[in-house]
PDB file of N, CA and C in Angstrom:
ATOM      1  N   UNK A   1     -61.566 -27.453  -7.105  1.00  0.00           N
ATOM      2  CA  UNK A   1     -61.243 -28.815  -7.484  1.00  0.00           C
ATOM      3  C   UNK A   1     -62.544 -29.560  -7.792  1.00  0.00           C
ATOM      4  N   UNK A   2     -62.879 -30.120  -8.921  1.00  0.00           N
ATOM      5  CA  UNK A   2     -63.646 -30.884  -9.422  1.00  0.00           C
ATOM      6  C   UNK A   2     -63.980 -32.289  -8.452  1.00  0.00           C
ATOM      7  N   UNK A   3     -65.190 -32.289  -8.179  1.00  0.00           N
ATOM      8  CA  UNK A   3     -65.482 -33.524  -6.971  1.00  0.00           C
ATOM      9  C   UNK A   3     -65.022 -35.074  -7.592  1.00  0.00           C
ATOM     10  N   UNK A   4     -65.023 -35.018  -8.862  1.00  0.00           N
ATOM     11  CA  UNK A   4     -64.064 -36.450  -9.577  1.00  0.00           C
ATOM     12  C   UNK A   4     -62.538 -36.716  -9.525  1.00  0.00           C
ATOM     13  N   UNK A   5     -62.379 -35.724  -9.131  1.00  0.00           N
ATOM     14  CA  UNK A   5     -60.871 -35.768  -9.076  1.00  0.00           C
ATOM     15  C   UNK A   5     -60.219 -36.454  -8.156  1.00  0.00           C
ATOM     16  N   UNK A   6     -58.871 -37.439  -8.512  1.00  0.00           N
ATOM     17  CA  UNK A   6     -58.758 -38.602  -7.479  1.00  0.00           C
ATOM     18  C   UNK A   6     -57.213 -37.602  -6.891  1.00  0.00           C
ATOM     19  N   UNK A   7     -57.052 -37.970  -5.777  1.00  0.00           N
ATOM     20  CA  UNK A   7     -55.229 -38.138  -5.073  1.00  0.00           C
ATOM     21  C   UNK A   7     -55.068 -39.164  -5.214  1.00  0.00           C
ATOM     22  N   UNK A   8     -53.570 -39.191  -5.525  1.00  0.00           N
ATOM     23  CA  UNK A   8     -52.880 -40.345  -5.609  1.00  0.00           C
ATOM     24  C   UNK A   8     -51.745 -40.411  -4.257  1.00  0.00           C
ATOM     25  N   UNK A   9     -51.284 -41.334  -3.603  1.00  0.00           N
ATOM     26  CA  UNK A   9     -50.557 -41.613  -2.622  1.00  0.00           C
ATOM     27  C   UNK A   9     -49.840 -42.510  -2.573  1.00  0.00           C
ATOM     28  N   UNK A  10     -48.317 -42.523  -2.277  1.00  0.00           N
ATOM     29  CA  UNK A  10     -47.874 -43.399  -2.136  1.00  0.00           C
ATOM     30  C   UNK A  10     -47.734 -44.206  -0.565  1.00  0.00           C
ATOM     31  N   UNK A  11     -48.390 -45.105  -0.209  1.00  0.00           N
ATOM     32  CA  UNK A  11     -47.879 -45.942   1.411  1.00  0.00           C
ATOM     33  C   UNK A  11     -46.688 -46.447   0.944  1.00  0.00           C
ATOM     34  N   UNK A  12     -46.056 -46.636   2.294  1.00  0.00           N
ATOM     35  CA  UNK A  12     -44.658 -47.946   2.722  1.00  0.00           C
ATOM     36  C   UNK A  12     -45.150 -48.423   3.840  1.00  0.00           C
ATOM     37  N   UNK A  13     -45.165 -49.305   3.553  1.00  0.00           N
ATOM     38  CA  UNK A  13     -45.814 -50.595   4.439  1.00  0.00           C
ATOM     39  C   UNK A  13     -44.088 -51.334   5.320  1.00  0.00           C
ATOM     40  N   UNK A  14     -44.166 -51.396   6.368  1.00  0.00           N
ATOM     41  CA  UNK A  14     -42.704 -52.676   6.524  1.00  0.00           C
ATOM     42  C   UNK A  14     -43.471 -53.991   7.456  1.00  0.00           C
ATOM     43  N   UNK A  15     -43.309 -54.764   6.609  1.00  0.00           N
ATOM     44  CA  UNK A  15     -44.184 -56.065   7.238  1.00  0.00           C
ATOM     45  C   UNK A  15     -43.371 -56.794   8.474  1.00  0.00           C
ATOM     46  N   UNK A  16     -43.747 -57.419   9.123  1.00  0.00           N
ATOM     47  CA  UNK A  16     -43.435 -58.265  10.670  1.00  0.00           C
ATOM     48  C   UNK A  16     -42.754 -59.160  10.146  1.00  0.00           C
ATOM     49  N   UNK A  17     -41.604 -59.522  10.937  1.00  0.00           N
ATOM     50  CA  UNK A  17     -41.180 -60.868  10.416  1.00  0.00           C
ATOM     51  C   UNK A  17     -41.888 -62.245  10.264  1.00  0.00           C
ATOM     52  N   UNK A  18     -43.111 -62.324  11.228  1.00  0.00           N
ATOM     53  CA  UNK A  18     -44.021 -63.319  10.962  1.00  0.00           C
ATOM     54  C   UNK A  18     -44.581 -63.663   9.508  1.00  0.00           C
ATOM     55  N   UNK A  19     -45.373 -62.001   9.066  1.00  0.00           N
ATOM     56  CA  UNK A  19     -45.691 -62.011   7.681  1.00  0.00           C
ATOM     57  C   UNK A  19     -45.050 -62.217   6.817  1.00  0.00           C
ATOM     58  N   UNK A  20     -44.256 -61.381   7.000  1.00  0.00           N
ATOM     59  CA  UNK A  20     -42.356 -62.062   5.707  1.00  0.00           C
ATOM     60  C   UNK A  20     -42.593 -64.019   5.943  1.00  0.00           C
ATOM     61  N   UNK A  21     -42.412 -64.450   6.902  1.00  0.00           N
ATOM     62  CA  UNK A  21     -42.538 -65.620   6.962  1.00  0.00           C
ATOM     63  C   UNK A  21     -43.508 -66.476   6.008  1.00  0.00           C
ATOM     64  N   UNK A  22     -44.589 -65.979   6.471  1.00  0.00           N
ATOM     65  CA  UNK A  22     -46.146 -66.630   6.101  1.00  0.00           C
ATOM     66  C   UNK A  22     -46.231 -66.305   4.651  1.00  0.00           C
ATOM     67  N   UNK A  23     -45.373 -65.221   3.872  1.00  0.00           N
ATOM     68  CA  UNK A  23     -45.732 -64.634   2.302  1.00  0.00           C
ATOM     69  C   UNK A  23     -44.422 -65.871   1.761  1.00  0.00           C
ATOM     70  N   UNK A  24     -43.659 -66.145   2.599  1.00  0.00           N
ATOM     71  CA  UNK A  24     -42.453 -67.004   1.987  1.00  0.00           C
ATOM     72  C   UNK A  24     -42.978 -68.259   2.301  1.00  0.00           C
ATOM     73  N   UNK A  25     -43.852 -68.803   2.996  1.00  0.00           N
ATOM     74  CA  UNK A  25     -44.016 -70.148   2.792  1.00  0.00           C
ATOM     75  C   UNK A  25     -45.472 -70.215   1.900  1.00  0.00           C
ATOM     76  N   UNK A  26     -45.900 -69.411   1.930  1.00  0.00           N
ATOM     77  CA  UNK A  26     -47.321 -69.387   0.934  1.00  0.00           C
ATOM     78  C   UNK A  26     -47.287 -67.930  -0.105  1.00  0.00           C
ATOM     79  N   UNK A  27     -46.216 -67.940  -0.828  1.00  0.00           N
ATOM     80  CA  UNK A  27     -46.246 -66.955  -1.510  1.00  0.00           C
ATOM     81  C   UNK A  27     -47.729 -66.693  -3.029  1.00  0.00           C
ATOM     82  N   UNK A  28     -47.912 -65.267  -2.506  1.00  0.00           N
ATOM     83  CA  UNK A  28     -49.074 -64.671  -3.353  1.00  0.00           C
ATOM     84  C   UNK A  28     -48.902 -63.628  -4.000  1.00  0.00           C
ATOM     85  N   UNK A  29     -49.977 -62.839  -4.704  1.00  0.00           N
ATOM     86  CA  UNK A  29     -49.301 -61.642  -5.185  1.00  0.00           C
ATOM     87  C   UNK A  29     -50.472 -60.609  -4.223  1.00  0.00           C
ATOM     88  N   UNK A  30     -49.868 -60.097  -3.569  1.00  0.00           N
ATOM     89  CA  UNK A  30     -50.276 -59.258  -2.292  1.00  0.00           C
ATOM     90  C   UNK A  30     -50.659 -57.768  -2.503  1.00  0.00           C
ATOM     91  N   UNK A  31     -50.205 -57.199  -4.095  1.00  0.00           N
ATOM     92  CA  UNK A  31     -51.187 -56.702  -4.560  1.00  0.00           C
ATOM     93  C   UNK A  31     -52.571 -56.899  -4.909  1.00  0.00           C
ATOM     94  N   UNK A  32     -52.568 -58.233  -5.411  1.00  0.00           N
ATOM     95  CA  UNK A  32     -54.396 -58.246  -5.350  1.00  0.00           C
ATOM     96  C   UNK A  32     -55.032 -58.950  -4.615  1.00  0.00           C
ATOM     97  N   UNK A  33     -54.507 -59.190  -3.828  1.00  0.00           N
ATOM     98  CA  UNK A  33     -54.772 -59.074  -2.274  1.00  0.00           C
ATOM     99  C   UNK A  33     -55.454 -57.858  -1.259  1.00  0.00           C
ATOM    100  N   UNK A  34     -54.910 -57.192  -1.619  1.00  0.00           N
ATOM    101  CA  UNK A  34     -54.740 -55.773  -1.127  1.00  0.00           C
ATOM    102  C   UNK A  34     -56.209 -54.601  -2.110  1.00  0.00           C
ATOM    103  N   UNK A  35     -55.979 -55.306  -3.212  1.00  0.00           N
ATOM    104  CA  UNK A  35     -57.121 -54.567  -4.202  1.00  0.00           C
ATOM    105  C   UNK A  35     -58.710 -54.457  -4.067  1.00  0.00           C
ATOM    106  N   UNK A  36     -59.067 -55.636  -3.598  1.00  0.00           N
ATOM    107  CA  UNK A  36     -60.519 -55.546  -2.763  1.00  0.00           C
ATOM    108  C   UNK A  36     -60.552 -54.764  -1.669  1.00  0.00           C
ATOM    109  N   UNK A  37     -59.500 -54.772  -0.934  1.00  0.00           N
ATOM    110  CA  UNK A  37     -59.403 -53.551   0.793  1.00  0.00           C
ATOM    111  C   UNK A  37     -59.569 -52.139  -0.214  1.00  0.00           C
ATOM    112  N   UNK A  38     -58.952 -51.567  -1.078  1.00  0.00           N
ATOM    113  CA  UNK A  38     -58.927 -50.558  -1.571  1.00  0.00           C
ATOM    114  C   UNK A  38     -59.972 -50.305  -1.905  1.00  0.00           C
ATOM    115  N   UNK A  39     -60.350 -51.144  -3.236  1.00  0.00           N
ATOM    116  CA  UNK A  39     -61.887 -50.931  -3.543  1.00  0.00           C
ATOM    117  C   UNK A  39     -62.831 -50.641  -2.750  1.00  0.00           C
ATOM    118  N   UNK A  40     -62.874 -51.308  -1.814  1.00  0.00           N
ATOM    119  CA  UNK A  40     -64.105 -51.457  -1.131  1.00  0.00           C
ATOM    120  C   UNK A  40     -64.341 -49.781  -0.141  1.00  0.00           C
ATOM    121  N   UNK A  41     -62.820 -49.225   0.344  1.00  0.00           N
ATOM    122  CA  UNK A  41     -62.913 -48.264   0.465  1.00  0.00           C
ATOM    123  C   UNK A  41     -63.233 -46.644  -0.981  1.00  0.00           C
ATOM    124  N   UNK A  42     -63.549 -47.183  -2.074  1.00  0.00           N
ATOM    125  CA  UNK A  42     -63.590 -46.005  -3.178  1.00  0.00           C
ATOM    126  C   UNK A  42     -62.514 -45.631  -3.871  1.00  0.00           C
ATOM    127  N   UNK A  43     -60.953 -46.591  -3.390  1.00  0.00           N
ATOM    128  CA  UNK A  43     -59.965 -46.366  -4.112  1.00  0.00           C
ATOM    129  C   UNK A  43     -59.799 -47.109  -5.202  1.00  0.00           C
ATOM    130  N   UNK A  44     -58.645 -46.652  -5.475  1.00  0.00           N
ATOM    131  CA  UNK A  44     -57.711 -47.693  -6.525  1.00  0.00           C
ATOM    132  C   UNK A  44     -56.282 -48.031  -6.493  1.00  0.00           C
ATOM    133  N   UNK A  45     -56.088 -49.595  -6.856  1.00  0.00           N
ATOM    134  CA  UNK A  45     -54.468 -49.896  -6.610  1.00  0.00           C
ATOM    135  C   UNK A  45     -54.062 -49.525  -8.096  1.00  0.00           C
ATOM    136  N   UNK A  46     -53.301 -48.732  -7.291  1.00  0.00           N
ATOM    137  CA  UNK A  46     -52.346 -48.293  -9.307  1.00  0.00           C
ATOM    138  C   UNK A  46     -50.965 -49.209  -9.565  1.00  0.00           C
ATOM    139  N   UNK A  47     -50.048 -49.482  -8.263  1.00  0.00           N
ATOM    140  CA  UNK A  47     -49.293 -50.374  -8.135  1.00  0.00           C
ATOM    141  C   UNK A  47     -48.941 -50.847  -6.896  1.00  0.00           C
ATOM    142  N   UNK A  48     -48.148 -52.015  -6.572  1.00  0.00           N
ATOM    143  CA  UNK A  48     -47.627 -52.613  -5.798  1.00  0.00           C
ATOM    144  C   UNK A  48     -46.372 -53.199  -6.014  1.00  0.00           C
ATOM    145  N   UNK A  49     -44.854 -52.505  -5.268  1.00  0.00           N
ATOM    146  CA  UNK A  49     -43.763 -53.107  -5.309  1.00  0.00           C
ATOM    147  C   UNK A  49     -43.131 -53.654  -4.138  1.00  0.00           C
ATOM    148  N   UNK A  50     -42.499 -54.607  -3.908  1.00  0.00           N
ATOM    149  CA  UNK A  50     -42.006 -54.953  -2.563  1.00  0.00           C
ATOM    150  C   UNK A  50     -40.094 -55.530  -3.162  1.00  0.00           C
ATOM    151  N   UNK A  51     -39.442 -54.398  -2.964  1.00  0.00           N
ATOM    152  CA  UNK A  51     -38.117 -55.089  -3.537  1.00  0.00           C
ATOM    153  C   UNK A  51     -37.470 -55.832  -2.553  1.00  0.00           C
ATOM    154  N   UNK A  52     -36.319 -56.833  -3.691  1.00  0.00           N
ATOM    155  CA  UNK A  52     -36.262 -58.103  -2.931  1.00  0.00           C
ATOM    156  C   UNK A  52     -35.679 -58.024  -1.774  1.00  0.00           C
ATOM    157  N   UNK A  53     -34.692 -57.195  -1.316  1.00  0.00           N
ATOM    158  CA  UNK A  53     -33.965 -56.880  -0.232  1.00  0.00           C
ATOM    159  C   UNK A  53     -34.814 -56.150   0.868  1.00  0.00           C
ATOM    160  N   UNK A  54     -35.598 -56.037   0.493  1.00  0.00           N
ATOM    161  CA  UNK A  54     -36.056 -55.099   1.843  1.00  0.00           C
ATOM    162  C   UNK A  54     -37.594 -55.372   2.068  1.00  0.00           C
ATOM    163  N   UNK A  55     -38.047 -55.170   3.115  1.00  0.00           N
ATOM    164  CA  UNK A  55     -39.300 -55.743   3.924  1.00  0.00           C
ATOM    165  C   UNK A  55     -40.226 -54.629   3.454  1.00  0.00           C
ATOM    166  N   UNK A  56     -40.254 -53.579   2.881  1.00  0.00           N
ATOM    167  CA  UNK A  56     -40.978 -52.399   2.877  1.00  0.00           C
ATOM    168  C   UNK A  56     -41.391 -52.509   1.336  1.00  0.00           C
ATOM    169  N   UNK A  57     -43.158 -52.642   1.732  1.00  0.00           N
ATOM    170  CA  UNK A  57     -44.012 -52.629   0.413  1.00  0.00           C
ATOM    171  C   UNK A  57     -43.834 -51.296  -0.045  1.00  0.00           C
ATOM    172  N   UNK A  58     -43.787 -50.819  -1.409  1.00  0.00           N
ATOM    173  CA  UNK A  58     -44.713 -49.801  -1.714  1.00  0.00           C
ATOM    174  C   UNK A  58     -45.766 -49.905  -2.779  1.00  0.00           C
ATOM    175  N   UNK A  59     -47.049 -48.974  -2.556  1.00  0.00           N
ATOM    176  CA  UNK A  59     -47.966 -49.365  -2.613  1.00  0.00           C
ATOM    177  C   UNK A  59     -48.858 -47.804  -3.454  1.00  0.00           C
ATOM    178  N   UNK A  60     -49.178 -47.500  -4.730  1.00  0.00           N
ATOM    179  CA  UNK A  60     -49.614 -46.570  -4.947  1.00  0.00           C
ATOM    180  C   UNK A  60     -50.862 -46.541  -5.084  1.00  0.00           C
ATOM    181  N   UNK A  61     -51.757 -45.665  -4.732  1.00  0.00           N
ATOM    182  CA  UNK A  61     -53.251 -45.699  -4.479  1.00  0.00           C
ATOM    183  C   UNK A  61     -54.041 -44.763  -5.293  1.00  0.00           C
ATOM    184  N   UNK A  62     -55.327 -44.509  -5.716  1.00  0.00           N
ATOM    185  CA  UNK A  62     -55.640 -43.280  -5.812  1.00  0.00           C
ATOM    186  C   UNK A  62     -57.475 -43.416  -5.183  1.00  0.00           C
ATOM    187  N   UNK A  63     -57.565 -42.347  -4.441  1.00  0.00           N
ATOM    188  CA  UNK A  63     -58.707 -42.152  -3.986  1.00  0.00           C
ATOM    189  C   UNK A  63     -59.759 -41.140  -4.075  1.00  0.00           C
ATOM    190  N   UNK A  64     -60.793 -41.015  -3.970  1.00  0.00           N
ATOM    191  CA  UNK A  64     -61.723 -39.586  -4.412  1.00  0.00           C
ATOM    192  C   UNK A  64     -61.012 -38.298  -3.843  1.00  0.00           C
ATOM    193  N   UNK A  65     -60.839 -37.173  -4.222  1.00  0.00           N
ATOM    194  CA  UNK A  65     -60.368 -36.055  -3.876  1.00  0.00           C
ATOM    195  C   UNK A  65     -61.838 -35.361  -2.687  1.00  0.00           C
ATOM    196  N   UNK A  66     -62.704 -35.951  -2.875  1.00  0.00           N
ATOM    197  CA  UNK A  66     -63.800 -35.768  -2.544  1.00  0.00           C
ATOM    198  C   UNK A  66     -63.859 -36.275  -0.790  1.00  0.00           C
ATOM    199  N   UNK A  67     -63.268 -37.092  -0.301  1.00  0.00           N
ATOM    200  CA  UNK A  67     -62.643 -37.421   0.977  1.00  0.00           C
ATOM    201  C   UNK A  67     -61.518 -38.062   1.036  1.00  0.00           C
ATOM    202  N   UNK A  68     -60.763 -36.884   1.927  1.00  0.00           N
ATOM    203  CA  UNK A  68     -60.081 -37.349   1.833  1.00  0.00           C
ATOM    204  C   UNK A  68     -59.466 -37.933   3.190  1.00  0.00           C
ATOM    205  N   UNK A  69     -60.279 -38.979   3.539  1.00  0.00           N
ATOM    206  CA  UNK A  69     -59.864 -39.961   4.614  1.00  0.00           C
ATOM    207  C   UNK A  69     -59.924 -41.239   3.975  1.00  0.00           C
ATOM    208  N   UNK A  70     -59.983 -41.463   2.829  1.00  0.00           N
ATOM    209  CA  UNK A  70     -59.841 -42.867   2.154  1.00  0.00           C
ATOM    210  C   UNK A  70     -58.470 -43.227   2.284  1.00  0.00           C
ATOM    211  N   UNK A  71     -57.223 -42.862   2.299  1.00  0.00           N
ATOM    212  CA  UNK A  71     -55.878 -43.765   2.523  1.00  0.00           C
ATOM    213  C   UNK A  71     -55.868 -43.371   4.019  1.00  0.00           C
ATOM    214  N   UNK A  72     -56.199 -43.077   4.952  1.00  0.00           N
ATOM    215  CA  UNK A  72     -55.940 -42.795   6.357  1.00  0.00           C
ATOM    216  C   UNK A  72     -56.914 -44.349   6.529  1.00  0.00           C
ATOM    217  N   UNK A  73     -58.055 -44.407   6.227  1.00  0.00           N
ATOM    218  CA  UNK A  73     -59.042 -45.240   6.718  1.00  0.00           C
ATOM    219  C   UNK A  73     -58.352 -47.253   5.964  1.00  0.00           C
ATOM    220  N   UNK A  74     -57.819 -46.937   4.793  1.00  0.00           N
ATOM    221  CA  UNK A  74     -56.887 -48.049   4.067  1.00  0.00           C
ATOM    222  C   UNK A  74     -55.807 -48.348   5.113  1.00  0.00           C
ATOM    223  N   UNK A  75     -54.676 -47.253   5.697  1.00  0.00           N
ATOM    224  CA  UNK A  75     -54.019 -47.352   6.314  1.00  0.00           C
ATOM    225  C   UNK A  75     -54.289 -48.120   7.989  1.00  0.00           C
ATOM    226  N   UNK A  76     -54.992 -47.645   8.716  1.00  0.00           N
ATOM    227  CA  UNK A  76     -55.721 -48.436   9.944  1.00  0.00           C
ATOM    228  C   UNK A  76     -56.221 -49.634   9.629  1.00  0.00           C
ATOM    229  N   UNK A  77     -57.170 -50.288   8.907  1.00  0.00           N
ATOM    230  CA  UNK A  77     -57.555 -51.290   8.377  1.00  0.00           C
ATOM    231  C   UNK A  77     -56.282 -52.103   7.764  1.00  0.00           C
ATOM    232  N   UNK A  78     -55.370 -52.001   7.423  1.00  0.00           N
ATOM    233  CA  UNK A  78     -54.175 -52.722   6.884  1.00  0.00           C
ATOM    234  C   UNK A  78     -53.447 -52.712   8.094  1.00  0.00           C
ATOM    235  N   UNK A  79     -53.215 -51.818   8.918  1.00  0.00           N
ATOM    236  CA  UNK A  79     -52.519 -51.825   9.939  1.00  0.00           C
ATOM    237  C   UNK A  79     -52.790 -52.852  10.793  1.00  0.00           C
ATOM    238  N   UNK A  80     -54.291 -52.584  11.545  1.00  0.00           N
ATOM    239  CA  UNK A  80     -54.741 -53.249  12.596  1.00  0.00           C
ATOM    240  C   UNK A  80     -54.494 -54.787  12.257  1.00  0.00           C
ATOM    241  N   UNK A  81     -55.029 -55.526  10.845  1.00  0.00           N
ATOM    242  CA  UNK A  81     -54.443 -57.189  10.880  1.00  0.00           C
ATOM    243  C   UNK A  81     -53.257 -57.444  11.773  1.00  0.00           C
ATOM    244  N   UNK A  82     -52.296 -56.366  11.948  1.00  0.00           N
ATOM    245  CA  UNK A  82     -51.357 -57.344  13.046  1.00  0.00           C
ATOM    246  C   UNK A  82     -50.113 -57.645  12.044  1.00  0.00           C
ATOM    247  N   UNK A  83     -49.957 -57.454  10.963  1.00  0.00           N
ATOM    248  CA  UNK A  83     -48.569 -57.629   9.568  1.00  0.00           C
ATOM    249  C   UNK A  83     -47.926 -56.889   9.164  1.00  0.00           C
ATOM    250  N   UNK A  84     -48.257 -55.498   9.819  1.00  0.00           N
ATOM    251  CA  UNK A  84     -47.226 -54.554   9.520  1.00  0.00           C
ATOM    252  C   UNK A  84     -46.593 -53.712  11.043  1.00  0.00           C
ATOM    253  N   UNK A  85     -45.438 -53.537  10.210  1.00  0.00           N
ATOM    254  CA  UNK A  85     -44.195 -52.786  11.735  1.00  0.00           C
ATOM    255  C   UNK A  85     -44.956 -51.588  11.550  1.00  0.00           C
ATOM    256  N   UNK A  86     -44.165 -50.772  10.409  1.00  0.00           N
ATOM    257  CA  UNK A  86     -44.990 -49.444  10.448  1.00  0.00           C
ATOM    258  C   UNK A  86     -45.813 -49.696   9.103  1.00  0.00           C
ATOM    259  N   UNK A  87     -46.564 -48.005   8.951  1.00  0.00           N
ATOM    260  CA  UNK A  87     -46.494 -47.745   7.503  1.00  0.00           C
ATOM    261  C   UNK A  87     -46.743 -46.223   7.628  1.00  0.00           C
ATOM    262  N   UNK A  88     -46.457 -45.401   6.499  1.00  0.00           N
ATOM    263  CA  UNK A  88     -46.651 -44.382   5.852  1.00  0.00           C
ATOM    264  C   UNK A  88     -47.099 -44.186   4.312  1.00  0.00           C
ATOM    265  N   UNK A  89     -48.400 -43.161   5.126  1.00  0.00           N
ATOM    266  CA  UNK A  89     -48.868 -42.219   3.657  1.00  0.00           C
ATOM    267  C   UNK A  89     -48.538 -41.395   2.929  1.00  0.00           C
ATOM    268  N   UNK A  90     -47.958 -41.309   2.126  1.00  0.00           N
ATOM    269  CA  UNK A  90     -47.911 -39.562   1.504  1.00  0.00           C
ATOM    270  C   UNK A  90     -48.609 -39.268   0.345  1.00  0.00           C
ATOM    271  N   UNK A  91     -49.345 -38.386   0.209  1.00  0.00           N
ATOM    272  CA  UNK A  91     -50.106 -37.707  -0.592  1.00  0.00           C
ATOM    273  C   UNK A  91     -48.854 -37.401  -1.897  1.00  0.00           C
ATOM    274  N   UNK A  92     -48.867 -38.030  -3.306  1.00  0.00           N
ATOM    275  CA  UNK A  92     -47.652 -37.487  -4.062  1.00  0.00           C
ATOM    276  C   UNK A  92     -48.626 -37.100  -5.365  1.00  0.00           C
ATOM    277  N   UNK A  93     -47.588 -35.526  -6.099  1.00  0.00           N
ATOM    278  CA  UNK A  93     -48.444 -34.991  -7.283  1.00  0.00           C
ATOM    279  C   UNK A  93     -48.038 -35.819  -8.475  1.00  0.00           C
ATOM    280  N   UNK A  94     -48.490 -35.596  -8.994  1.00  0.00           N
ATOM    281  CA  UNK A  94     -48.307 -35.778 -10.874  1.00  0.00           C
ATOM    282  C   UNK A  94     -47.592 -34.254 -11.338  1.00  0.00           C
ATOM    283  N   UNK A  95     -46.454 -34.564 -12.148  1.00  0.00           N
ATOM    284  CA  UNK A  95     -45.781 -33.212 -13.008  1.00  0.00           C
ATOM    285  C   UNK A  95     -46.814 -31.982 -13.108  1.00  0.00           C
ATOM    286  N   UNK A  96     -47.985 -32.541 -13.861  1.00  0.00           N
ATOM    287  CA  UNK A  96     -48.978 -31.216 -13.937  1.00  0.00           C
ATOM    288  C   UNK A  96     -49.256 -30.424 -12.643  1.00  0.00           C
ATOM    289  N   UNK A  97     -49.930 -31.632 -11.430  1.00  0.00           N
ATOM    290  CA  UNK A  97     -50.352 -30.881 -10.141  1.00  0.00           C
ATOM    291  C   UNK A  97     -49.202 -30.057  -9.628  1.00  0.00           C
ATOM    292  N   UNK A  98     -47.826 -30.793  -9.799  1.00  0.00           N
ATOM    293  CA  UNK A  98     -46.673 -29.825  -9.078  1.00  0.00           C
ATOM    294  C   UNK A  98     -46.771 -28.433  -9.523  1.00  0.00           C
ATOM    295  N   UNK A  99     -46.911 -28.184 -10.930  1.00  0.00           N
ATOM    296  CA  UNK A  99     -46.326 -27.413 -11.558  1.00  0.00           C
ATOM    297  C   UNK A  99     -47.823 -26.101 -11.172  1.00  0.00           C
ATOM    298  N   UNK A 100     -49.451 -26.817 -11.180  1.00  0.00           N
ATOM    299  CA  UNK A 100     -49.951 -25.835 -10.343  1.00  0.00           C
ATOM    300  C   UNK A 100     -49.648 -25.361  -9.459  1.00  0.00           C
ATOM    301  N   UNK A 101     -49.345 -26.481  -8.536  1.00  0.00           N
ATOM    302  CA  UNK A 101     -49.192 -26.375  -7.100  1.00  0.00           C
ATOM    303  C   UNK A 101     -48.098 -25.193  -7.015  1.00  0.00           C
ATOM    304  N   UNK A 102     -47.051 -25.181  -7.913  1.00  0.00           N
ATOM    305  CA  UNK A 102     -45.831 -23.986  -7.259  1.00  0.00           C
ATOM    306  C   UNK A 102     -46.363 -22.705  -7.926  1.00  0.00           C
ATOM    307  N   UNK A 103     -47.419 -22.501  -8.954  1.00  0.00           N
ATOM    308  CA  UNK A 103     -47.818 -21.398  -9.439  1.00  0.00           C
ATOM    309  C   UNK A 103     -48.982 -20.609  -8.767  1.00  0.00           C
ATOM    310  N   UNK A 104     -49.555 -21.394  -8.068  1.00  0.00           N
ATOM    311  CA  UNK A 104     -50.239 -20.930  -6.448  1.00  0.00           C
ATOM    312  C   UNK A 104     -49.647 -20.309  -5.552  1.00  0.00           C
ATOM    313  N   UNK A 105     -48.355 -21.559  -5.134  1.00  0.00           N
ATOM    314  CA  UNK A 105     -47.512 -21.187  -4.372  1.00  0.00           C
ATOM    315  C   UNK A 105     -46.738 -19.634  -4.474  1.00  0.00           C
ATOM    316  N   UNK A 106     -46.311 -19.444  -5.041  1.00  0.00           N
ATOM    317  CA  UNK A 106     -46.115 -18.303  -5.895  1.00  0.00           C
ATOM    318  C   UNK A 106     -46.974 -17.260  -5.862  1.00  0.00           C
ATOM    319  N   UNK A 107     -47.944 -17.543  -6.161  1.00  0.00           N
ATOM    320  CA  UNK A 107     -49.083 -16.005  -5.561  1.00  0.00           C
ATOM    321  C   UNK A 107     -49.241 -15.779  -4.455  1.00  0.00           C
ATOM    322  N   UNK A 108     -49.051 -16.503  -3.250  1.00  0.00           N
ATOM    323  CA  UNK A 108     -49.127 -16.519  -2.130  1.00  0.00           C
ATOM    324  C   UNK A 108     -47.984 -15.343  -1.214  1.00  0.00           C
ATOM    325  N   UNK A 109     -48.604 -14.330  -1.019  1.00  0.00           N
ATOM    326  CA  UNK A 109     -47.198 -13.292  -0.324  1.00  0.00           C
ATOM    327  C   UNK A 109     -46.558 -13.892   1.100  1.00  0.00           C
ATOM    328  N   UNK A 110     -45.733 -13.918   1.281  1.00  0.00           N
ATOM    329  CA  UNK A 110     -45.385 -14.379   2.631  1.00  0.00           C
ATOM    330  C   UNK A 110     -43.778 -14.171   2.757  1.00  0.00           C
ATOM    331  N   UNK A 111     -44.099 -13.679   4.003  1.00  0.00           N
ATOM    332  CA  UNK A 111     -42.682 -12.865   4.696  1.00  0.00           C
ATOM    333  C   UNK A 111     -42.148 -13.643   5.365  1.00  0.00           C
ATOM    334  N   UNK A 112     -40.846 -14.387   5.391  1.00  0.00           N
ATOM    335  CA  UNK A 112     -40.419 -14.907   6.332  1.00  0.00           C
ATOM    336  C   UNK A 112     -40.047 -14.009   7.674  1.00  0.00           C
ATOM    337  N   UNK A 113     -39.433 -14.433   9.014  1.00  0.00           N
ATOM    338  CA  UNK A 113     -39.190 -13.927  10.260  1.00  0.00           C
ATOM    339  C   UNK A 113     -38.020 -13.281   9.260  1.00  0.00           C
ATOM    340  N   UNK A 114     -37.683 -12.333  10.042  1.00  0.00           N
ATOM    341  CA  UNK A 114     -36.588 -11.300   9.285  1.00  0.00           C
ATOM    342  C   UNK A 114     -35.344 -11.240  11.483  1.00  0.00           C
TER     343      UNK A 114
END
C-alpha cells in the first residue's frame, strides 16, 4: 500500500440530549465545526449527515493509510467534550478496494472446522 493512500470511515455519533438541545437553540452547521478537529488530526471531512428524526450523526472521514490511529484519536477527542452517548467507527471500502479486497480474499486457503 502506497504511504499516500487515505481510509475512509464512516463514524455514528448519537448526541446527549443536552447537545440536541444546545444545536436547537443555537443551530450551526456541525460539520464545519467538526472540520478543524479532523484537520488538525491529518484527516478529512468528506461528509456530514444528521437526519431529521434521529439523534445519530453520520460523519465520513478520510485519513492517512499511513496511521492508522487518526479516526480512533478523532473519535476520543469528540467523545471526551461530554456531547455524545455513543459513537462508532468503521473503516468502509470504495467498489474498487472491495473488489481487491475479495480477490485477496480468495487467494487466501483456509479450511473451515469440519
Amino acid at each position: 500500500m502506497e504511504d499516500d493512500h487515505v481510509l475512509r470511515y464512516l463514524t455514528q455519533v448519537r448526541l446527549t440530549p443536552p447537545a440536541l438541545a444546545a444545536f436547537m437553540k443555537e443551530p450551526t452547521d456541525r460539520g464545519e465545526a467538526l472540520r478543524p478537529l479532523i484537520e488538525r488530526s491529518g484527516g478529512k471531512l468528506i461528509e456530514y449527515y444528521l437526519p431529521p428524526e434521529d439523534c445519530t450523526a453520520y460523519v465520513i472521514i478520510e485519513a492517512p493509510a499511513a496511521d492508522g490511529n487518526d479516526a480512533a484519536t478523532l473519535a476520543i477527542a469528540a467523545g471526551g467534550a461530554g456531547e455524545l452517548i455513543t459513537w462508532q467507527i468503521s473503516r468502509i471500502l470504495t467498489s474498487a478496494e472491495l473488489v481487491d479486497t475479495m480477490k485477496e480474499a480468495a487467494a487466501i486457503a483456509y479450511a473451515p472446522p469440519s
